[in-house]
Protein backbone atom coordinates (compact mmCIF):
# COMPACT_ATOMS: atom_id res chain seq x y z
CA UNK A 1 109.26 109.84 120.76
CA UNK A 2 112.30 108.00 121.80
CA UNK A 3 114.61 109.72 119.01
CA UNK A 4 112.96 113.32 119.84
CA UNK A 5 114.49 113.19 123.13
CA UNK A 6 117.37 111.87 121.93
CA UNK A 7 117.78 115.22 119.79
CA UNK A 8 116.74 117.05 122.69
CA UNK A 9 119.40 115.38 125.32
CA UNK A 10 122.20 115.93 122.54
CA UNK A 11 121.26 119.48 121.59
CA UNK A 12 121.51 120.17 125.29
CA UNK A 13 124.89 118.92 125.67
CA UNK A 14 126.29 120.54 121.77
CA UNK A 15 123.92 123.54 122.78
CA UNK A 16 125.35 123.84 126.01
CA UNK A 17 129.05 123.63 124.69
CA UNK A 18 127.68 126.16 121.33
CA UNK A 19 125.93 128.15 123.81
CA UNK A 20 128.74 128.39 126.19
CA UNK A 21 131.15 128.80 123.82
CA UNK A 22 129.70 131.58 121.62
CA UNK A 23 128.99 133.59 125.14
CA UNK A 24 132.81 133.33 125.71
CA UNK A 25 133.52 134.27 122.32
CA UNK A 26 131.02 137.22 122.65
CA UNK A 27 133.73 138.71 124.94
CA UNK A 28 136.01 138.87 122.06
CA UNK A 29 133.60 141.54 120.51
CA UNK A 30 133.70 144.07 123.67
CA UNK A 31 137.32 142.96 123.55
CA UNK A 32 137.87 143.81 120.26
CA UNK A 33 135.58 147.31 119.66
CA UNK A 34 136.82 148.86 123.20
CA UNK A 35 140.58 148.15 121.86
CA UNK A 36 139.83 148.77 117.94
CA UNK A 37 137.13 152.05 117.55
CA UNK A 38 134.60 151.92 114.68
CA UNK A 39 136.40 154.60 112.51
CA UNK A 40 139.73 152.61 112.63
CA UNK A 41 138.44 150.26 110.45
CA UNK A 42 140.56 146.96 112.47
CA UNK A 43 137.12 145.22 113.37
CA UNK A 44 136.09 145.38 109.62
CA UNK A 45 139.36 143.64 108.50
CA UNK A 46 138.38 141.08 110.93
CA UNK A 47 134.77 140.81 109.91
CA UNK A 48 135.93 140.73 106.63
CA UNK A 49 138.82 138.04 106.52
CA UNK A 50 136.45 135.61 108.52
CA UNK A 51 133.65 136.03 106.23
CA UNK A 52 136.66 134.42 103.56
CA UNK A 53 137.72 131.95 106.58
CA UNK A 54 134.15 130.80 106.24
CA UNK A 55 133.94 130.41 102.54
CA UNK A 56 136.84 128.59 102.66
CA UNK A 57 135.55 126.02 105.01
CA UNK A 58 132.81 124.59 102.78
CA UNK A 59 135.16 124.10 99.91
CA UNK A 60 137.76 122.67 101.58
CA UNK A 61 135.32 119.98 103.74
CA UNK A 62 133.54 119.44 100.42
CA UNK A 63 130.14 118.18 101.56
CA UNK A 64 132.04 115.30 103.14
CA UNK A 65 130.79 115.49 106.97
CA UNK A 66 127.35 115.21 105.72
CA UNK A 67 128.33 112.15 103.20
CA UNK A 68 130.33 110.40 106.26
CA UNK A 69 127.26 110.30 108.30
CA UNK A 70 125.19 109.29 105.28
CA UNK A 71 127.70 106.82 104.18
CA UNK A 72 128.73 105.28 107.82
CA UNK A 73 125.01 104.43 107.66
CA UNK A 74 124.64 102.79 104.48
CA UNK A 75 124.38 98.93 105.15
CA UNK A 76 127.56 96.97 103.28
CA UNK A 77 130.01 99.73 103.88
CA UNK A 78 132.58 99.50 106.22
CA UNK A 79 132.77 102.19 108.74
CA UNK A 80 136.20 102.34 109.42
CA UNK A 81 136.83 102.36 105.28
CA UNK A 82 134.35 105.42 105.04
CA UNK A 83 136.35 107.23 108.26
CA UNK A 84 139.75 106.39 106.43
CA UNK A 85 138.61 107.40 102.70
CA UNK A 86 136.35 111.16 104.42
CA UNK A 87 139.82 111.86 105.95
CA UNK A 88 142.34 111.35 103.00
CA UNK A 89 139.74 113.02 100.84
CA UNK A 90 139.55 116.26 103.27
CA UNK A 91 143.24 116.04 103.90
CA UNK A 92 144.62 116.28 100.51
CA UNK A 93 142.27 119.14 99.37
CA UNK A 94 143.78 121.18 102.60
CA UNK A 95 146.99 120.26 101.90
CA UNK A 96 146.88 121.43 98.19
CA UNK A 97 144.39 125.10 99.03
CA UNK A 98 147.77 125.75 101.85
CA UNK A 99 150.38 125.05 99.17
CA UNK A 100 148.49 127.21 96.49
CA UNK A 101 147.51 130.31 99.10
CA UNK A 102 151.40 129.81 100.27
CA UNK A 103 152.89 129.68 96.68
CA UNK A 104 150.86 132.22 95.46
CA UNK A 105 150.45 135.29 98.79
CA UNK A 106 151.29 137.96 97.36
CA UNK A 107 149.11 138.01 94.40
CA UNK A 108 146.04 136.96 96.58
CA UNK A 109 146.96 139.36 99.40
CA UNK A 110 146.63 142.01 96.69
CA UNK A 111 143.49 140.66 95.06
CA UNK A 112 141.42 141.05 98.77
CA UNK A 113 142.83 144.43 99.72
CA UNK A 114 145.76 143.41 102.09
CA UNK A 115 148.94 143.68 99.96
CA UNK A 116 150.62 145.36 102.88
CA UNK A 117 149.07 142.86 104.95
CA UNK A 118 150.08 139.61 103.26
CA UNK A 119 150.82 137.61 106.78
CA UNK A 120 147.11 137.72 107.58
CA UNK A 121 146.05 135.91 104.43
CA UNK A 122 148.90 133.21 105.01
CA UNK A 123 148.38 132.65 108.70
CA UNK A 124 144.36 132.16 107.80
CA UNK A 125 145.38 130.14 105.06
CA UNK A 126 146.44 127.58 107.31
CA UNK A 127 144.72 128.24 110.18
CA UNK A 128 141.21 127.15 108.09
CA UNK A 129 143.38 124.15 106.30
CA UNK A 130 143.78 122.53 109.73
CA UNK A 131 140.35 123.30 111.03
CA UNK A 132 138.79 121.98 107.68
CA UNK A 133 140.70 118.68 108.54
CA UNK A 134 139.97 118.54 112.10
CA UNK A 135 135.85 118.67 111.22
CA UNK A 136 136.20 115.28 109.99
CA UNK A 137 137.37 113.67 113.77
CA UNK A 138 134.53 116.18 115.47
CA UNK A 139 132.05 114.58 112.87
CA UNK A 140 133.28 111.49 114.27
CA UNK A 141 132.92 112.26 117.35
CA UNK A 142 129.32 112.77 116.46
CA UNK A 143 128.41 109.57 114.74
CA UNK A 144 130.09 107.93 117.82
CA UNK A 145 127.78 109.76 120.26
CA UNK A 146 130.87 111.13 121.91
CA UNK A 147 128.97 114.58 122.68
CA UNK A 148 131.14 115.21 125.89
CA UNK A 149 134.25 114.89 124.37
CA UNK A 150 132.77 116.92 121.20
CA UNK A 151 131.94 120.02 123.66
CA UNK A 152 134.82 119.95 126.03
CA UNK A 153 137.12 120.27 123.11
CA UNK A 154 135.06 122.88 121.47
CA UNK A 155 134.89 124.88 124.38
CA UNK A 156 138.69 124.24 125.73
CA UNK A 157 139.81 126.03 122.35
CA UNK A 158 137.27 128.98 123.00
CA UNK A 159 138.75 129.53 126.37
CA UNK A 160 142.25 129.18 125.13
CA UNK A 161 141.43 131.89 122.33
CA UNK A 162 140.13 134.00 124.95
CA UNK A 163 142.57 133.77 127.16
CA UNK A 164 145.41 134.72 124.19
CA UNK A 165 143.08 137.57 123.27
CA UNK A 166 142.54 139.12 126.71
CA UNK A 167 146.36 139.08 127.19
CA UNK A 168 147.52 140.75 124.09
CA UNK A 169 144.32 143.33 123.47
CA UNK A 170 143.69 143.82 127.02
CA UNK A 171 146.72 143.44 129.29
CA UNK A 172 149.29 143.85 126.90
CA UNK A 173 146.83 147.13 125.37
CA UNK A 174 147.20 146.16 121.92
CA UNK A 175 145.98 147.56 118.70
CA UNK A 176 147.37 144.84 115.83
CA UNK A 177 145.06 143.38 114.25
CA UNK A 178 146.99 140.55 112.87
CA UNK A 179 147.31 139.34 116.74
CA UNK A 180 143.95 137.98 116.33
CA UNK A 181 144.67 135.86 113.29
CA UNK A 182 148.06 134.59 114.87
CA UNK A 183 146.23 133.66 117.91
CA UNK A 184 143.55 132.06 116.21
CA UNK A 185 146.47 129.83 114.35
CA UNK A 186 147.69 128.25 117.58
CA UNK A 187 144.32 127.40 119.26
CA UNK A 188 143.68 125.28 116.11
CA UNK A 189 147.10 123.61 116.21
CA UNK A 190 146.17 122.82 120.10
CA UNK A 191 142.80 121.10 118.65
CA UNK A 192 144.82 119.11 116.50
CA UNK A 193 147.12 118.05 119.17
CA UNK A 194 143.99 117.11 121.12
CA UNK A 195 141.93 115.09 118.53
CA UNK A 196 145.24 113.08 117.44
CA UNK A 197 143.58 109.89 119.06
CA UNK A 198 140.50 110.40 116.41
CA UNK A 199 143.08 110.28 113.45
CA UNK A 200 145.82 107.83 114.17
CA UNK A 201 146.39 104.16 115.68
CA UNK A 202 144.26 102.56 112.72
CA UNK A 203 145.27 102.16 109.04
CA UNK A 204 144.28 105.15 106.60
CA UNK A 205 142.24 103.41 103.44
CA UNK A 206 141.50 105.07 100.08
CA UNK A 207 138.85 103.26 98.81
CA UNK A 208 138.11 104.92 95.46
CA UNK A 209 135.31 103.09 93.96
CA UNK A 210 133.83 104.35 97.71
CA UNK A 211 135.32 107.63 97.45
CA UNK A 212 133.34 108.09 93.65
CA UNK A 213 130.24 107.24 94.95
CA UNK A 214 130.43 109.61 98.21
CA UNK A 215 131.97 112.38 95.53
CA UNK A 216 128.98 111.96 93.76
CA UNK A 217 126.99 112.30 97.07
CA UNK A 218 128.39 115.60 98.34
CA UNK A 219 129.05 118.08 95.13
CA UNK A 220 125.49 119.14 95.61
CA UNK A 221 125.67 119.29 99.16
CA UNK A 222 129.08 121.32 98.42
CA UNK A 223 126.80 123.84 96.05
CA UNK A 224 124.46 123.72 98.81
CA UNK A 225 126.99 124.73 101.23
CA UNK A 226 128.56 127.16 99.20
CA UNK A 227 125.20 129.10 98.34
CA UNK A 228 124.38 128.59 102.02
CA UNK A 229 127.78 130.45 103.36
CA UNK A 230 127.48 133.01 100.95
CA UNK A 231 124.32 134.01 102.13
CA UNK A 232 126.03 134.55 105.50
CA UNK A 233 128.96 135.99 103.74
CA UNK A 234 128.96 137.37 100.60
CA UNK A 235 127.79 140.47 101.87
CA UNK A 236 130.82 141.09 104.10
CA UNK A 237 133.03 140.20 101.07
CA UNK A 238 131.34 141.99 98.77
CA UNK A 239 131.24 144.95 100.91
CA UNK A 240 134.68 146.36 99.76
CA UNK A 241 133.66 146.24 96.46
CA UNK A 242 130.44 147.60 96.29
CA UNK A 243 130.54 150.55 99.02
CA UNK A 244 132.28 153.21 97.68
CA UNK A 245 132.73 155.73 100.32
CA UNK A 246 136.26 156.32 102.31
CA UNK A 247 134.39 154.85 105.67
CA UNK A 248 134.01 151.60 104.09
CA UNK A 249 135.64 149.45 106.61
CA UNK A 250 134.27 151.67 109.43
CA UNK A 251 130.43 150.88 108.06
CA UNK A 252 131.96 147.46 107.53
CA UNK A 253 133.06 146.93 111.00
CA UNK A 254 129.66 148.53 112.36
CA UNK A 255 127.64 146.16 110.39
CA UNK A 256 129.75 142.79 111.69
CA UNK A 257 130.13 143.89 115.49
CA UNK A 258 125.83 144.37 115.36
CA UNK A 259 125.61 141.49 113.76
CA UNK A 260 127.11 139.39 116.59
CA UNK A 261 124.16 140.20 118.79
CA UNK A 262 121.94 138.07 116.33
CA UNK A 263 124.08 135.12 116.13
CA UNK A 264 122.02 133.30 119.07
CA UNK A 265 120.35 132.15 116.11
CA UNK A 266 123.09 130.72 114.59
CA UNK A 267 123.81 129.28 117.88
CA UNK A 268 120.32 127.61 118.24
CA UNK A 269 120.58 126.15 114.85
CA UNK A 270 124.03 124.62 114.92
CA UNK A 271 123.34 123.28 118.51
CA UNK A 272 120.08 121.49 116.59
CA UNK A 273 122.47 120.31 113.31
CA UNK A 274 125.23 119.26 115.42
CA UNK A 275 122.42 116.51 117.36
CA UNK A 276 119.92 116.16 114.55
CA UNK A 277 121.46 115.09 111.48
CA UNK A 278 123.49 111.68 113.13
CA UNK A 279 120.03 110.35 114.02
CA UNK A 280 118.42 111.52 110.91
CA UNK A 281 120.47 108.94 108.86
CA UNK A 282 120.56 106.41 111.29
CA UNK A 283 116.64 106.41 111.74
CA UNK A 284 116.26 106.97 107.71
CA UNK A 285 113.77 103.88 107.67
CA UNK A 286 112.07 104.21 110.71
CA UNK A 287 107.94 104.26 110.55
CA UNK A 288 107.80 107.05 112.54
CA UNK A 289 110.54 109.59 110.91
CA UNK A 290 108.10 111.25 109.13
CA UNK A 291 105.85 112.67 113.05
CA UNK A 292 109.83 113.18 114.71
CA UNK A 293 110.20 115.87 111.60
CA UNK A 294 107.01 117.35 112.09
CA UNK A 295 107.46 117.65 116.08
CA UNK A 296 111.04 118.64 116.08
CA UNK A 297 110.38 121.46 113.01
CA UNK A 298 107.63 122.67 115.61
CA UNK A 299 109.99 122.90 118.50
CA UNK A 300 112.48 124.82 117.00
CA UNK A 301 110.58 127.53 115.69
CA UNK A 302 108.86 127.88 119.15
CA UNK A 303 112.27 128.37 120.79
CA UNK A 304 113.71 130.27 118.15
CA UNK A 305 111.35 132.40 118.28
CA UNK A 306 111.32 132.64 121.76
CA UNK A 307 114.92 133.54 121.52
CA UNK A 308 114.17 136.54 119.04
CA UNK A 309 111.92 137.98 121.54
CA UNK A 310 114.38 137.58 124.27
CA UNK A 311 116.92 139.52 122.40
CA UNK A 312 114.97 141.86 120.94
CA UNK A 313 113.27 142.93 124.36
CA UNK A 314 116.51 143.01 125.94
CA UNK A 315 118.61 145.27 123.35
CA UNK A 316 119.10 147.84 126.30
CA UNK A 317 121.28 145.41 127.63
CA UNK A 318 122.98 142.74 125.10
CA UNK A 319 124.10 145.73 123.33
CA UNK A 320 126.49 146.68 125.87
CA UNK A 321 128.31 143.45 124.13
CA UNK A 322 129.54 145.85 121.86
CA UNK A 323 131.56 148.39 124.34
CA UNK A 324 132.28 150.92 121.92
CA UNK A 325 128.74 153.31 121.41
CA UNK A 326 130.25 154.31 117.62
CA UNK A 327 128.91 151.21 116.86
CA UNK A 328 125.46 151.22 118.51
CA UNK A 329 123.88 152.94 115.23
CA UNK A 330 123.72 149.63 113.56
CA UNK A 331 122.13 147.78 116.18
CA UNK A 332 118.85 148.48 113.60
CA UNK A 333 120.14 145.41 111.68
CA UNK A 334 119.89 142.96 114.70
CA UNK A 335 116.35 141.88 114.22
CA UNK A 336 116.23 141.71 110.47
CA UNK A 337 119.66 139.51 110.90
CA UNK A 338 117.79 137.38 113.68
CA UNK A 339 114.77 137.01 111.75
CA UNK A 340 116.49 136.20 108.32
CA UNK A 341 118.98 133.77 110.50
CA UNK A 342 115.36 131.81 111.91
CA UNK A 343 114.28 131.09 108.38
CA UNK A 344 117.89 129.38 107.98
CA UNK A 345 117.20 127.01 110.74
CA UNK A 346 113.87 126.80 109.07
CA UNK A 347 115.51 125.61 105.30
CA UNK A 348 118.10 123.32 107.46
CA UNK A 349 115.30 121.41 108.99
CA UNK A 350 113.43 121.41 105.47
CA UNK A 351 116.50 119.95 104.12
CA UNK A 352 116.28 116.41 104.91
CA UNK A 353 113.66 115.07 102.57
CA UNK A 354 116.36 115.68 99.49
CA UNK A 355 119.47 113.86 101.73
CA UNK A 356 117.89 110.85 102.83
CA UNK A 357 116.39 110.27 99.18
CA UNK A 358 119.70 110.88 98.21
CA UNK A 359 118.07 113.49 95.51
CA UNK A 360 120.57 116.90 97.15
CA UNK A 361 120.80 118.17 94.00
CA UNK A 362 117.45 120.13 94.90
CA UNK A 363 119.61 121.87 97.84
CA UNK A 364 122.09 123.11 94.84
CA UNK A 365 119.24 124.55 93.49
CA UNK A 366 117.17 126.04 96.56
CA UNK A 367 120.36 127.24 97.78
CA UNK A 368 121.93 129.30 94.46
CA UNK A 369 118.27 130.51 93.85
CA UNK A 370 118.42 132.11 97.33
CA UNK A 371 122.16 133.26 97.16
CA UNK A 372 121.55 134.78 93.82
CA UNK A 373 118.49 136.82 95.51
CA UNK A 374 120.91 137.94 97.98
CA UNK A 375 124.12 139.06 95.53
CA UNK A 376 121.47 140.87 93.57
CA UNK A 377 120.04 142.99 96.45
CA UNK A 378 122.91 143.43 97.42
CA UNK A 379 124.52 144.85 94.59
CA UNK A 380 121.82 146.82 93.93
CA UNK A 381 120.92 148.44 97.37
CA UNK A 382 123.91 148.58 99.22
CA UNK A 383 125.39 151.46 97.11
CA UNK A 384 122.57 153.39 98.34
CA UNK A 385 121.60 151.99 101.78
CA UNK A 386 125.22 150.62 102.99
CA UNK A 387 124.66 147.70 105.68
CA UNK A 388 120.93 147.66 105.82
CA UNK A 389 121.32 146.12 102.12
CA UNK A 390 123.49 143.59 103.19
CA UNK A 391 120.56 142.25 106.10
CA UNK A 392 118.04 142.42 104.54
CA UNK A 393 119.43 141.10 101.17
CA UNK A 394 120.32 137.40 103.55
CA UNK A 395 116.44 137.82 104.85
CA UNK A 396 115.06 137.90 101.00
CA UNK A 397 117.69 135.11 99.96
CA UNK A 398 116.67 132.93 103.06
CA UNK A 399 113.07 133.42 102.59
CA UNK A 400 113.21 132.54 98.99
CA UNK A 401 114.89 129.29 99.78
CA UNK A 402 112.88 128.33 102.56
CA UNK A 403 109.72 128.76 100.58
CA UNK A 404 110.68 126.73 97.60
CA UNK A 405 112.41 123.65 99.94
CA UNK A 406 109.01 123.56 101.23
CA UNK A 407 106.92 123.64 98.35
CA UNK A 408 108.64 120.98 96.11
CA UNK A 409 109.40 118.73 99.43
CA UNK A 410 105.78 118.39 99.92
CA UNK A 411 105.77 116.93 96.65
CA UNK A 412 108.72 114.25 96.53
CA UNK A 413 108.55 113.61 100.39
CA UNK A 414 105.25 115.07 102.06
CA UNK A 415 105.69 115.83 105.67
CA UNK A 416 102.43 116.51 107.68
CA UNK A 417 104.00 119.95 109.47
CA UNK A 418 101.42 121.09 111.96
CA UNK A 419 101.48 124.94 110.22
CA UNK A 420 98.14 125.91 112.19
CA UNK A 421 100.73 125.85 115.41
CA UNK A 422 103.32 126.97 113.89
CA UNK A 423 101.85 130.10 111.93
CA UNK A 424 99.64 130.65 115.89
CA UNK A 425 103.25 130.60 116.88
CA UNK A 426 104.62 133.11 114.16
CA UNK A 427 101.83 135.96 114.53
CA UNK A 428 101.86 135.93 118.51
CA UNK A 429 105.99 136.55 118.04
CA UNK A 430 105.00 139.42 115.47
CA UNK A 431 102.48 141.04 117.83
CA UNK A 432 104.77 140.77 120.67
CA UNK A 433 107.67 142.61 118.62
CA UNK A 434 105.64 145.40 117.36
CA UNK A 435 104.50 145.73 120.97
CA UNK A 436 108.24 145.62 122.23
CA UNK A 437 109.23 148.42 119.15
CA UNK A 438 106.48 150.52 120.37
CA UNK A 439 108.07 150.44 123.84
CA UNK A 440 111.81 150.99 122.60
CA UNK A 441 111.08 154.66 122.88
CA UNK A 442 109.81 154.22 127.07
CA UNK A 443 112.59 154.93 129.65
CA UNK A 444 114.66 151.74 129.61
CA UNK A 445 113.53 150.27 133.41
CA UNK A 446 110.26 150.51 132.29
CA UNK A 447 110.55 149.40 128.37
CA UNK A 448 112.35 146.38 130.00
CA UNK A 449 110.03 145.59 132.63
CA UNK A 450 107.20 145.20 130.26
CA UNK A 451 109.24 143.72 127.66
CA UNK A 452 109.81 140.98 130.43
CA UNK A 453 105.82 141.24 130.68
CA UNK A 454 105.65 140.08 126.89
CA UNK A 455 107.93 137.18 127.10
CA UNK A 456 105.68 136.08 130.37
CA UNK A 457 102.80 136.22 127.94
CA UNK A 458 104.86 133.99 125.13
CA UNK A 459 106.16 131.65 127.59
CA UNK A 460 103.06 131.41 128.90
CA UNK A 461 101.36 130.46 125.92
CA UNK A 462 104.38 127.41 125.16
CA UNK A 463 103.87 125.84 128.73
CA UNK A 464 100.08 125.97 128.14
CA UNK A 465 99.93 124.54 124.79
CA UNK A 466 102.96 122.26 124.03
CA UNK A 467 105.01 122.25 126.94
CA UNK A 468 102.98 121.46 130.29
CA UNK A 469 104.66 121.45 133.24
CA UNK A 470 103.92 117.75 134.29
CA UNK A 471 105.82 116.92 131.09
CA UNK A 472 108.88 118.15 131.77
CA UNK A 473 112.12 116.18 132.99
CA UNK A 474 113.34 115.94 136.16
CA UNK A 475 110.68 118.28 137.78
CA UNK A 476 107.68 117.17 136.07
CA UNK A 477 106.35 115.15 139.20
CA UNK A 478 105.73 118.32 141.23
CA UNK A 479 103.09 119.54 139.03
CA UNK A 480 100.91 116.04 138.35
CA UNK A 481 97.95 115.67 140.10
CA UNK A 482 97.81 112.92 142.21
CA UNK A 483 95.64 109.89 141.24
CA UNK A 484 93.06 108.70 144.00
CA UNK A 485 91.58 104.94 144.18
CA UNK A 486 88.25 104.64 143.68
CA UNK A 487 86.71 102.64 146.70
């Protein structure tokens, strides 16, 4: 139980900073669509170069936060030997993608559809270079328990971004797109300027007979990774490609701005990795690993799901996130996006029976399965259908690779998951949202008041069940009945 509330204390401080952070950066999107209108087209460039940004992430970090914590671990490695080799490893690979991108711009520019544009793909370029790099430190951050540190940095560049942003879009009434990117560029710089105290003052080591072994480690996590981003991404990539009609960056833009409102589940489940996965490979022999999965997979569906109803029942309001009503027609894809992003904290959670056997080829495999689902929806629904391909195309891949991580784990590492809960869980959320959908249609005080009725109900049912009050922190001791001697 000790380690549970150890994830629980750290996921409130990374959640807090996540949470915190992605609010802030949720004022980039009214920012962004009250400056940049839907038929412009400037918010799909954005959604579209990030969606690279992201791709470009995995490759260049290479599995290796993942293999630091695993390696840092290991008993007869040296820690400081692991930090040293995960830095120089990450390091050179961002030093080579910046020369190539840089050597080779205009070529590249042309190949994604900015050839005028050729400054946004360089400035990116090294924007996600440095951040790549700095991941390493914030992992080590993590496997030092620094979690204050870890958010205040986190959250120090959000503000900064803002700050930039609300100047040049807001004050300075700006319409350049490329603004964003440059802006972007700087804030990461400041990290690095930050975090130099997590990189220097100690003697860099290669160790390559180390370095094959953790190579051999994270390649499949790598696969993993890159079948995981794609199923965030590959639809707003694709996109270009695919879509056919002269609005294509207008649908394009409509699709990411919606899709902002859903990423409290994104949120939820990096908050969870960020805390989770240090004391998952720290505990990896402990008798009791095995009930801390169970409960914790429990717990997050419960709040995740809790968070879906949330959103969903108060649409009337988030969606004034997104200033600009040309964009409101896609706020259909919000709940598919929310629902498909859930079963992705689901598959991350499922994940750990294949790391800490050291067997992560299977997440290769679970992953690509599920990202091929996804490329071939998408390619064969989003001529027709536009966006609502691209969601539901990253709920089918999801779902697929959820399913199977769960099926052959029970096999090579059984985990006793309490499903009765969890599927009690799952079918109360499903009535509640077909009640909510029924009542989207009601005036909006009244749709909201009883939407707030539902999540009563829900709430409710989590304090009564697995939550009860006398349990909880801090305020706990109000609700306990007193005990009386017996004379």
């Amino acid at each position: 139980m000790g380690k549970l509330t150890t994830i629980f204390k750290d996921t409130a401080i990374y959640g807090l900073s996540s949470i915190i952070g992605r609010f802030l950066n949720y004022l980039l999107v009214p920012l962004y669509t009250a400056q940049l209108s839907a038929a412009s087209g400037g918010y799909g460039i954005i959604t579209n170069i990030y969606a690279y940004v992201a791709l470009a992430m995995v490759l260049l970090t290479f599995g290796m936060e993942t293999t630091y914590f695993r390696f840092t671990n290991k008993t007869h490695t040296d820690s400081q030997t692991v930090y040293g080799t995960t830095l120089i490893t990450v390091g050179s690979l961002s030093l080579v993608f910046t020369a190539l991108v840089l050597l080779f711009l205009s070529p590249v520019s042309q190949l994604m559809g900015y050839g005028e544009h050729p400054d946004y793909v360089g400035v990116m370029a090294v924007t996600v270079a440095i951040d790549a790099f700095l991941c390493i430190p914030f992992a080590h951050l993590r496997q030092e328990k620094k979690a204050l540190k870890f958010a205040a940095l986190k959250l120090l560049n959000i503000v900064v971004s803002i700050v930039l942003n609300v100047i040049y879009f807001h004050y300075m009434d700006g319409k350049d797109v490329g603004y964003a990117f440059y802006i972007n560029l700087v804030c990461t710089a400041m990290l690095a300027v930050c975090l130099v105290t997590e990189y220097t003052g100690f003697r860099w080591r290669l160790d390559t007979k180390l370095l094959r072994s953790m190579l051999s480690y994270s390649w499949p996590i790598l696969i993993l990774g890159l079948a995981g981003i794609l199923n965030q991404t590959a639809d707003k990539m694709l996109f270009p490609y695919i879509y056919k009609d002269s609005d294509m960056l207008t649908q394009l833009g409509i699709y990411g701005a919606c899709s902002k409102i859903a990423m409290i589940m994104a949120m939820i489940t990096q908050a969870f990795r960020f805390a989770y996965e240090p004391i998952v490979f720290a505990g990896v022999k402990d008798k009791d690993q095995h009930e801390m999965y169970a409960k914790a997979m429990k717990y997050f569906i419960i709040f995740t799901l809790l968070a879906f109803l949330i959103v969903v029942g108060y649409m009337d309001v988030l969606k004034y996130i997104v200033r600009n009503q040309d964009y409101w027609v896609g706020l259909k894809v919000v709940p598919i996006v929310m629902a498909a992003e859930i079963m992705m904290g689901v598959y991350f959670n499922l994940s750990f029976w294949y790391k800490v056997i050291d067997k992560t080829i299977w997440g290769a495999i679970f992953s690509g399965i599920g990202c091929a689902v996804l490329l071939v929806v998408n390619v064969v629904f989003v001529p027709r259908y536009g966006y609502m391909a691209c969601a539901w195309g990253g709920f089918a891949g999801y779902g697929v690779a959820m399913l199977m991580s769960y099926i052959v784990g029970q096999k090579y590492y059984p985990i006793n998951y309490p499903l009765k809960e969890i599927t009690l869980y799952v079918v109360l959320a499903l009535v509640l949202y077909g009640l909510m959908y029924v009542a989207s249609d009601w005036p909006t005080l009244l749709s909201l008041a009883f939407n707030t009725l539902l999540l009563v109900v829900f709430t409710a049912v989590i304090f009564k069940r697995d939550l009860p009050l006398e349990h909880l922190p801090f305020i706990g001791h109000r609700f306990r009945r007193p005990k009386y001697k017996v004379h």
